[in-house]
N, C-alpha and C. Protein backbone atom coordinates (compact mmCIF):
# COMPACT_ATOMS: atom_id res chain seq x y z
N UNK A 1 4.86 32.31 0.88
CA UNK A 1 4.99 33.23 1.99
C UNK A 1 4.32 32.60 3.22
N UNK A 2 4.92 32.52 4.15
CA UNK A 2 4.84 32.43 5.82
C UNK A 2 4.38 33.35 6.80
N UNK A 3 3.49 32.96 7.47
CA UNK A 3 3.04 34.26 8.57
C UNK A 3 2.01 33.60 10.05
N UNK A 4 3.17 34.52 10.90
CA UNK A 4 3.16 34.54 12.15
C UNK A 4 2.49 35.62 12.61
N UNK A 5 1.03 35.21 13.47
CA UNK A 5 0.29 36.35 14.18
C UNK A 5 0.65 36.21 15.87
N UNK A 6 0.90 36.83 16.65
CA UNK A 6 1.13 37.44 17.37
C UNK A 6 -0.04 38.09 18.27
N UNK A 7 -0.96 37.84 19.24
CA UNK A 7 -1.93 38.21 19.70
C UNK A 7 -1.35 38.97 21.57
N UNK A 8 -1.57 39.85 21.54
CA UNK A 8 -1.18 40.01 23.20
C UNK A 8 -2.40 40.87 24.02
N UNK A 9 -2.26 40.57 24.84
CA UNK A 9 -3.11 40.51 26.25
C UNK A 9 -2.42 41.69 27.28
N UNK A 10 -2.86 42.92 27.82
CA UNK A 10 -2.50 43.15 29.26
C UNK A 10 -1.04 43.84 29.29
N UNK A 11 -0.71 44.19 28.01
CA UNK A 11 0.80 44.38 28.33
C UNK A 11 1.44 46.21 27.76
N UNK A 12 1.84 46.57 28.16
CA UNK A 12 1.90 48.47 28.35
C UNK A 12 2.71 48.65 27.15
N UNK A 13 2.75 49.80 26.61
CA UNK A 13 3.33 50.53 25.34
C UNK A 13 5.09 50.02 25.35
N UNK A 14 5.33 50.23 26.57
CA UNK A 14 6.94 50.07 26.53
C UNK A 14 7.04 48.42 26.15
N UNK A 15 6.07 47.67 26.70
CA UNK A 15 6.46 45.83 26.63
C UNK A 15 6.17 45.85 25.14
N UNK A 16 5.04 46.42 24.53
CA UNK A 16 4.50 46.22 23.19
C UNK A 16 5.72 46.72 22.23
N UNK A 17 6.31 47.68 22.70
CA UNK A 17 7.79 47.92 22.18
C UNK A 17 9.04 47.50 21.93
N UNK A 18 8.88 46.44 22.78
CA UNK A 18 10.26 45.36 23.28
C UNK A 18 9.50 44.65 22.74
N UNK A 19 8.63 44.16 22.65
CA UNK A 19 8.16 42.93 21.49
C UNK A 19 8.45 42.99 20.51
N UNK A 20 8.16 44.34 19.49
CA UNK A 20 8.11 44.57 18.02
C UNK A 20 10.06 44.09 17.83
N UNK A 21 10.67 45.20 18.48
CA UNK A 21 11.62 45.44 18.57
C UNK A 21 12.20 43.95 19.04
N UNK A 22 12.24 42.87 19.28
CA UNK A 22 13.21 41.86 20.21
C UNK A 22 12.37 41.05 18.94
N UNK A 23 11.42 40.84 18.37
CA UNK A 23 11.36 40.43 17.01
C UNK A 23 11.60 40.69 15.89
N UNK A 24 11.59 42.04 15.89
CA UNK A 24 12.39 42.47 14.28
C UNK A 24 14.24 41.93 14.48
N UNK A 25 14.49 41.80 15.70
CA UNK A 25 15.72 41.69 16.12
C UNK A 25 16.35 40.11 15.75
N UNK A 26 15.15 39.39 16.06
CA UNK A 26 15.21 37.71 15.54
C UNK A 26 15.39 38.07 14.61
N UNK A 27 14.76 37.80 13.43
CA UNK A 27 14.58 37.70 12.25
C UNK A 27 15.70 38.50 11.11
N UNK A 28 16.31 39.42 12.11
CA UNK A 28 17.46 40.11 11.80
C UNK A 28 18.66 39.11 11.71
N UNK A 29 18.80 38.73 12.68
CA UNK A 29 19.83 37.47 13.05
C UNK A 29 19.69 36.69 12.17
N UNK A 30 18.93 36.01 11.96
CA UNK A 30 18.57 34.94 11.08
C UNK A 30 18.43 34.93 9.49
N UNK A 31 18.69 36.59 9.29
CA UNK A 31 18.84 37.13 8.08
C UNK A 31 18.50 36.01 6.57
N UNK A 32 17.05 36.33 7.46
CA UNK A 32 15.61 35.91 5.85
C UNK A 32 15.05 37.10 5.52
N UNK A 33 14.41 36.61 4.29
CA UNK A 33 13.54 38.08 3.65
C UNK A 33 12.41 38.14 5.25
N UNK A 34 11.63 39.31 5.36
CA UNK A 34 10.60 39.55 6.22
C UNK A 34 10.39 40.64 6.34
N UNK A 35 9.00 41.06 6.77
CA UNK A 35 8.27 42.53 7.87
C UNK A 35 7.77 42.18 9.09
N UNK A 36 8.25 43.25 9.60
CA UNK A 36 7.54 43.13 11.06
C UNK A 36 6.78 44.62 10.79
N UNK A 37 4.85 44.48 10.79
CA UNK A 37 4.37 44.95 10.83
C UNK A 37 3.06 45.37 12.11
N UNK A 38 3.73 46.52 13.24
CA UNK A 38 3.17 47.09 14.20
C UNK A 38 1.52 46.84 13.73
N UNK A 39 0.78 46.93 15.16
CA UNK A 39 -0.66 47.03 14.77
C UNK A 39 -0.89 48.78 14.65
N UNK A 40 -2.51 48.80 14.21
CA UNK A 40 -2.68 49.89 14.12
C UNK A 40 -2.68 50.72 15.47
N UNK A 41 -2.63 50.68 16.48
CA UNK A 41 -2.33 51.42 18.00
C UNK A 41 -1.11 51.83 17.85
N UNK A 42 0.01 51.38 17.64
CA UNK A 42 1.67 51.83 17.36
C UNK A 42 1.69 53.19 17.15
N UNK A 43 3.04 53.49 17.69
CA UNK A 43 3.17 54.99 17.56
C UNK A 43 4.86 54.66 16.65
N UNK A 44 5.21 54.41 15.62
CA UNK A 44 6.43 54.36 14.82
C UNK A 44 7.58 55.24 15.88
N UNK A 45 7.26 56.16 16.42
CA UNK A 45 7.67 57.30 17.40
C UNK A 45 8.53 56.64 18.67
N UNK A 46 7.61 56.01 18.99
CA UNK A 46 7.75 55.22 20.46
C UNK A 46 8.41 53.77 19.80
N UNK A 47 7.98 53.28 18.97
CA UNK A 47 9.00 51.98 18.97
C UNK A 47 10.69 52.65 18.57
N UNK A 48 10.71 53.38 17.98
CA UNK A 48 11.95 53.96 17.74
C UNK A 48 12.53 54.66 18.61
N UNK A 49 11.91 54.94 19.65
CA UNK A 49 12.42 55.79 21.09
C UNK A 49 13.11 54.41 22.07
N UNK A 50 12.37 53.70 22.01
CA UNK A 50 12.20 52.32 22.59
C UNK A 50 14.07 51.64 21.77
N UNK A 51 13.62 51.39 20.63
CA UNK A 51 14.50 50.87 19.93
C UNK A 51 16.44 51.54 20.59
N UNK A 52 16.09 52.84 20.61
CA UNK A 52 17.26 54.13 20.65
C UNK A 52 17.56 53.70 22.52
N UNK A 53 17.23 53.32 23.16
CA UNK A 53 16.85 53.07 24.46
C UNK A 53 18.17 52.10 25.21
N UNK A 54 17.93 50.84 23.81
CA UNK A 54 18.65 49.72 24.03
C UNK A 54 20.64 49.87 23.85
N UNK A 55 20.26 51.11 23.38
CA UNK A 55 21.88 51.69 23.23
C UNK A 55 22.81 51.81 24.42
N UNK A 56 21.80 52.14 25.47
CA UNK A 56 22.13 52.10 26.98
C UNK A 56 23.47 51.47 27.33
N UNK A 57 23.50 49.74 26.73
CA UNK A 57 24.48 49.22 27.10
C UNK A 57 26.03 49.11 26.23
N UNK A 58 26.81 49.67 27.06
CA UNK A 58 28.12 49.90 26.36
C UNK A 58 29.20 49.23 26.72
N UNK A 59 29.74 48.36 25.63
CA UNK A 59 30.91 47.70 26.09
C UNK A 59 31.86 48.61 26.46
N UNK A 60 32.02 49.80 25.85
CA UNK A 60 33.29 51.27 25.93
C UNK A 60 33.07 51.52 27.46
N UNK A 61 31.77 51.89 27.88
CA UNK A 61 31.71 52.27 29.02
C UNK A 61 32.37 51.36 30.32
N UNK A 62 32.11 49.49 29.64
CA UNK A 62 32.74 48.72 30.56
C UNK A 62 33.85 48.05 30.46
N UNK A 63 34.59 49.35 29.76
CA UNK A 63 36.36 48.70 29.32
C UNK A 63 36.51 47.56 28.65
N UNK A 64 37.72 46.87 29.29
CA UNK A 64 37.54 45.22 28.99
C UNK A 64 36.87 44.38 29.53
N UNK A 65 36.28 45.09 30.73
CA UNK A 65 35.56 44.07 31.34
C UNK A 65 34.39 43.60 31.31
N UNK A 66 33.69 44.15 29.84
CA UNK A 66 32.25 43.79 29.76
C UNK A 66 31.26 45.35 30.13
N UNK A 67 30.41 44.68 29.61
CA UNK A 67 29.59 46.22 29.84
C UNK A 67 28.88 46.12 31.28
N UNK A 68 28.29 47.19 31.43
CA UNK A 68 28.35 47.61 32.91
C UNK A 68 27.17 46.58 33.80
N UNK A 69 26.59 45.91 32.68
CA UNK A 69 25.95 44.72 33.25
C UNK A 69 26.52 43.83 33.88
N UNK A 70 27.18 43.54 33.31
CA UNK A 70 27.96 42.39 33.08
C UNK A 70 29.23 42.78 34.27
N UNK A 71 29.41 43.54 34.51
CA UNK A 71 30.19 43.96 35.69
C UNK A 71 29.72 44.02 37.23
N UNK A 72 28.10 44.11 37.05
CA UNK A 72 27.45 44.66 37.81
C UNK A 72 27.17 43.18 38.29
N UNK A 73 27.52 41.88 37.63
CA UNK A 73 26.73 40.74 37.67
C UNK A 73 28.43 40.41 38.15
N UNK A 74 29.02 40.76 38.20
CA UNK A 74 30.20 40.11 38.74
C UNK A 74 30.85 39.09 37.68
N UNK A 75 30.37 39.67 36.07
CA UNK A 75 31.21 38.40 35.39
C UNK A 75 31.97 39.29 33.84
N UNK A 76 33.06 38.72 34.77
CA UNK A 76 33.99 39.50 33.70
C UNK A 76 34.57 39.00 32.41
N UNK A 77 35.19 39.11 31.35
CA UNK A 77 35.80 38.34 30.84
C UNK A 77 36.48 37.11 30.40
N UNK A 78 37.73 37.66 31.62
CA UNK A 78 38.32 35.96 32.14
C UNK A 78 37.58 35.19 33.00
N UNK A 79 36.58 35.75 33.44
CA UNK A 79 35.94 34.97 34.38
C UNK A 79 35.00 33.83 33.40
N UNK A 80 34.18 34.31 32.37
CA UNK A 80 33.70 33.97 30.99
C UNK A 80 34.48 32.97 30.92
N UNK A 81 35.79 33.03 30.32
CA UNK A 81 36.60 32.07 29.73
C UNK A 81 37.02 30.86 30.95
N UNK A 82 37.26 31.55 32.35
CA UNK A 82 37.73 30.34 33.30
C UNK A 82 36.22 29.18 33.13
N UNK A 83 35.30 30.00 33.31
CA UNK A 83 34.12 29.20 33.36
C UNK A 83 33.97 27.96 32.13
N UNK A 84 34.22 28.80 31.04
CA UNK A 84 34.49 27.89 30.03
C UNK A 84 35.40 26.77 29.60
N UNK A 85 36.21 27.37 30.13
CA UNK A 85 37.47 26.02 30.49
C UNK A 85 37.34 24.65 31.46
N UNK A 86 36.73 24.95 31.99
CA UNK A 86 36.09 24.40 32.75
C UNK A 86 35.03 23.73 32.54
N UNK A 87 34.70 23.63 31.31
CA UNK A 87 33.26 23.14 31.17
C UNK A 87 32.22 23.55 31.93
N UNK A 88 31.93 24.94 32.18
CA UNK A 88 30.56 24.93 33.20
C UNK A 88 29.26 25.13 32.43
């Protein structure tokens, strides 16, 4: 067994949230055995509010053209693919 500590400094409930969460999220991807275990300050409550949060972004909401980020950034689809064709 392997283990990674994690020490942070200065940073608010919502960032400490996007941490847990954008690491359980690695390790998801990468689909190995593992825990991601919150410190004792955690509210299980709030990372899961946090977690429910990230739902925000919807490809449905941004048709074919990408979700509303991604629209908002001026890059659409084909635009994706011209870029890619292109080697950029």
């Amino acid at each position: 067994m392997r283990e990674i500590k994690v020490r942070l400094d200065g940073v608010t409930e919502e960032q400490y949230a996007d941490i847990v969460n954008a690491i359980w999220m690695q390790m998801k991807a990468i689909d190995c055995d593992f825990t991601v275990t919150p410190d004792r300050h955690a509210v299980p409550a709030q990372l899961d509010k946090r977690w429910d949060e990230y739902s925000n972004v919807s490809w449905q909401a941004g048709g074919r053209r990408g979700t509303p980020q991604a629209i908002a950034a001026g890059v659409g689809r084909s635009g994706i693919k011209k870029r890619a064709d292109a080697d950029e």
